[in-house]
N, C-alpha and C. Protein backbone atom coordinates (compact mmCIF):
# COMPACT_ATOMS: atom_id res chain seq x y z
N UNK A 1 10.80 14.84 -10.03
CA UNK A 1 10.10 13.71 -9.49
C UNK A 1 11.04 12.99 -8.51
N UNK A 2 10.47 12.81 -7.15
CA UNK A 2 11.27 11.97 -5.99
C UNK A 2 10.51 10.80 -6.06
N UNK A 3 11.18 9.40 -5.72
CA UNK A 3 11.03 8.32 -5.68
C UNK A 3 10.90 8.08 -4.32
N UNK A 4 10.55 7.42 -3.75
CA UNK A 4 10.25 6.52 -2.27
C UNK A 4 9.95 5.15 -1.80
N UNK A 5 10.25 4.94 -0.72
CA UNK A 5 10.02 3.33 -0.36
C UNK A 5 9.10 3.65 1.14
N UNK A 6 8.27 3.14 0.77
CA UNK A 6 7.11 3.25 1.63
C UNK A 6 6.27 2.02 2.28
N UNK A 7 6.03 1.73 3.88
CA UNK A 7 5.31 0.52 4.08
C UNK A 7 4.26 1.18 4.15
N UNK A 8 2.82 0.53 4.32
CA UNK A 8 1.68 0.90 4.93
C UNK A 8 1.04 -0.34 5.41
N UNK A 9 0.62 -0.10 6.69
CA UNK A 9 -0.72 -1.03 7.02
C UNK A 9 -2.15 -1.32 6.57
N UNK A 10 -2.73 -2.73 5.85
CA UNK A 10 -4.15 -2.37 5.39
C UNK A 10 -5.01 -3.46 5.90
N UNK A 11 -6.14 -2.92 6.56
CA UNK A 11 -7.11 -4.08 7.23
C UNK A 11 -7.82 -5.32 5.82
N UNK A 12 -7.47 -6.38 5.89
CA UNK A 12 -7.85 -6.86 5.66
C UNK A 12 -9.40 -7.89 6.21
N UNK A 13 -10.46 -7.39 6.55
CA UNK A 13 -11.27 -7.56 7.20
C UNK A 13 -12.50 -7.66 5.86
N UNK A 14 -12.38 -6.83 5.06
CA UNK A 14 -12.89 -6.92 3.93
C UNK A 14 -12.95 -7.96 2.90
N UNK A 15 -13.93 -7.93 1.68
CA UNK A 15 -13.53 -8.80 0.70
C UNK A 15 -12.08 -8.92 0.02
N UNK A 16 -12.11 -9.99 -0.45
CA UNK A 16 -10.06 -9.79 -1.30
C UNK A 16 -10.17 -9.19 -2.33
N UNK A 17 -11.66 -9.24 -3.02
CA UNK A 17 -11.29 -8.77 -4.49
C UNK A 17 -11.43 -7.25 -4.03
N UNK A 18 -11.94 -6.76 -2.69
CA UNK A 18 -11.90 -5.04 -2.81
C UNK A 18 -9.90 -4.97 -2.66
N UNK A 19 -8.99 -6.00 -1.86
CA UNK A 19 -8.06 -5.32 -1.51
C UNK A 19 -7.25 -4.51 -2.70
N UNK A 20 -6.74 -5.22 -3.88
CA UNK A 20 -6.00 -4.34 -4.80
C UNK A 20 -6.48 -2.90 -4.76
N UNK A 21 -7.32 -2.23 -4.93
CA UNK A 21 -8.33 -0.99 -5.19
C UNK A 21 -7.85 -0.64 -3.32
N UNK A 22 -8.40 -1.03 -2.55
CA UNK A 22 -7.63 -0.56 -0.87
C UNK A 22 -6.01 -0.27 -0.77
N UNK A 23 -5.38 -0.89 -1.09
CA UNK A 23 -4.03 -0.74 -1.35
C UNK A 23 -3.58 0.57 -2.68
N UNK A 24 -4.13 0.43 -3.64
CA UNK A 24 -3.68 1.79 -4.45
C UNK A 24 -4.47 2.92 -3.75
N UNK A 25 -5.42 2.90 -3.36
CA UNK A 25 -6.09 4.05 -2.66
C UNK A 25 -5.44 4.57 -1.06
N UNK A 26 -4.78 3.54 -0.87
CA UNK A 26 -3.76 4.16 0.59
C UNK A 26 -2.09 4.77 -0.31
N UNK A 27 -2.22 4.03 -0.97
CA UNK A 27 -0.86 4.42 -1.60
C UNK A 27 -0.66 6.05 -2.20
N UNK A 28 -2.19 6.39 -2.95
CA UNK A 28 -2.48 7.12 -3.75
C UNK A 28 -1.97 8.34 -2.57
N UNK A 29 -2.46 8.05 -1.68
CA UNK A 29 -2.07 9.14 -0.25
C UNK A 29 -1.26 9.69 -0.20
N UNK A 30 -0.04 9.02 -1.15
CA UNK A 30 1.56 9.25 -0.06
C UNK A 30 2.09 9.33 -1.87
N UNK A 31 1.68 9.59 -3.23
CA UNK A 31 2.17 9.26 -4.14
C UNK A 31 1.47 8.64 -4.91
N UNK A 32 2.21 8.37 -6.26
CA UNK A 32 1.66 8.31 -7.22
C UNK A 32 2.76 6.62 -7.43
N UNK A 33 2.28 5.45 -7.17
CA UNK A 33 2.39 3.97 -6.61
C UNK A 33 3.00 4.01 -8.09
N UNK A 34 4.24 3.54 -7.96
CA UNK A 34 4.78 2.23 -9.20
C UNK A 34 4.65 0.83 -9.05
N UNK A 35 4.77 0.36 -7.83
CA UNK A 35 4.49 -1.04 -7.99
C UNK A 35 4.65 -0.96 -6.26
N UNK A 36 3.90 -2.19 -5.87
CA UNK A 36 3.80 -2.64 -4.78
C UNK A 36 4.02 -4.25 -3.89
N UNK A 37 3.65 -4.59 -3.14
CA UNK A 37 3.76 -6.38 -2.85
C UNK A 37 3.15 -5.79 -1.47
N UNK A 38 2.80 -6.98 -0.88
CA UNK A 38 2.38 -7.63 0.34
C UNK A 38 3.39 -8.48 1.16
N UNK A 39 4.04 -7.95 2.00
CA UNK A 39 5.35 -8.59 2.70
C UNK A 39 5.31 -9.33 3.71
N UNK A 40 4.06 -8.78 4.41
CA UNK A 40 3.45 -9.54 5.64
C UNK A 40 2.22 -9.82 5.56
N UNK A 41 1.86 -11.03 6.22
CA UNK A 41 0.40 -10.49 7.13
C UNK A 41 0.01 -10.91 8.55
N UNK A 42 -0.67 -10.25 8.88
CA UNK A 42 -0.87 -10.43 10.61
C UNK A 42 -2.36 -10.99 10.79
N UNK A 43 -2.11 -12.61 10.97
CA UNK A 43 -3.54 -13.01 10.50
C UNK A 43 -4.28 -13.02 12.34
N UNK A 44 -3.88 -12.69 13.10
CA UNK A 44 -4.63 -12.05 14.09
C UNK A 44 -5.28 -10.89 14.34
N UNK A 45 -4.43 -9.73 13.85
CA UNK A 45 -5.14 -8.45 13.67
C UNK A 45 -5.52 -8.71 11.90
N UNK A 46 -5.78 -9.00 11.44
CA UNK A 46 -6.59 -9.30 10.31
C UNK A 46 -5.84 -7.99 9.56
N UNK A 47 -4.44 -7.47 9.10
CA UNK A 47 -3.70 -6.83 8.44
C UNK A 47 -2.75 -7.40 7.72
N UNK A 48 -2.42 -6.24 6.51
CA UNK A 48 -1.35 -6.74 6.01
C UNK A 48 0.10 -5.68 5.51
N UNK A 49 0.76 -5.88 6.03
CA UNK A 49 1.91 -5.29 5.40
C UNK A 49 2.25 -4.82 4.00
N UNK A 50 2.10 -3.76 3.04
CA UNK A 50 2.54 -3.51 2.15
C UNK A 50 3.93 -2.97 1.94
N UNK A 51 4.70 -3.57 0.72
CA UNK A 51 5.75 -2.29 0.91
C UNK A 51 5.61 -1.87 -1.13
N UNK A 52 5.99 -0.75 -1.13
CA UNK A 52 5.59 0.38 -2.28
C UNK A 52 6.86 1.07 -2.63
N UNK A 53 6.89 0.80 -3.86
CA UNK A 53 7.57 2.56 -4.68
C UNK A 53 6.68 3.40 -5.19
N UNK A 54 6.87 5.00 -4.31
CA UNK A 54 5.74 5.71 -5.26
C UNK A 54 6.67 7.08 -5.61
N UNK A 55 6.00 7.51 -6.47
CA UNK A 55 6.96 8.92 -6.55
C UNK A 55 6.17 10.12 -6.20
N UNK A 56 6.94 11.71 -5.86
CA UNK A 56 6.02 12.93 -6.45
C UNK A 56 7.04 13.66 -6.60
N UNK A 57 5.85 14.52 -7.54
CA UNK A 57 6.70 15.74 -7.73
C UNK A 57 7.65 16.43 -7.00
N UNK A 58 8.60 17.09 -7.68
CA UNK A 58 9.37 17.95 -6.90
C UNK A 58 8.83 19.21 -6.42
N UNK A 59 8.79 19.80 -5.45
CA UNK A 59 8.48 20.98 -4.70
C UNK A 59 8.82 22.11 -5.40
């Protein structure tokens, strides 16, 4: 198992209560998410900055 530090961008344009569920589902992409936060947000482009530890398997 490899560990990682990962940002991603997520539109927040949506409801808030969908974002948690938007955020593990981008995460889910790149890994299997241990924990996450919201570091930024860009309240003009209606985004927000995540940053993530996720892990995967080894190859």
């Amino acid at each position: 198992m490899t560990t990682h530090f990962i940002t991603a961008e997520i539109d927040l344009t949506e409801s808030p209560e969908a974002l948690p569920r938007k955020v593990e589902a981008e995460l889910q992409k790149r890994g299997e998410p241990l924990r996450w936060a919201i570091a930024a947000v860009d309240e003009e482009a209606q985004t927000a900055t995540v940053e993530a530890v996720v892990t995967t398997p080894d190859a």
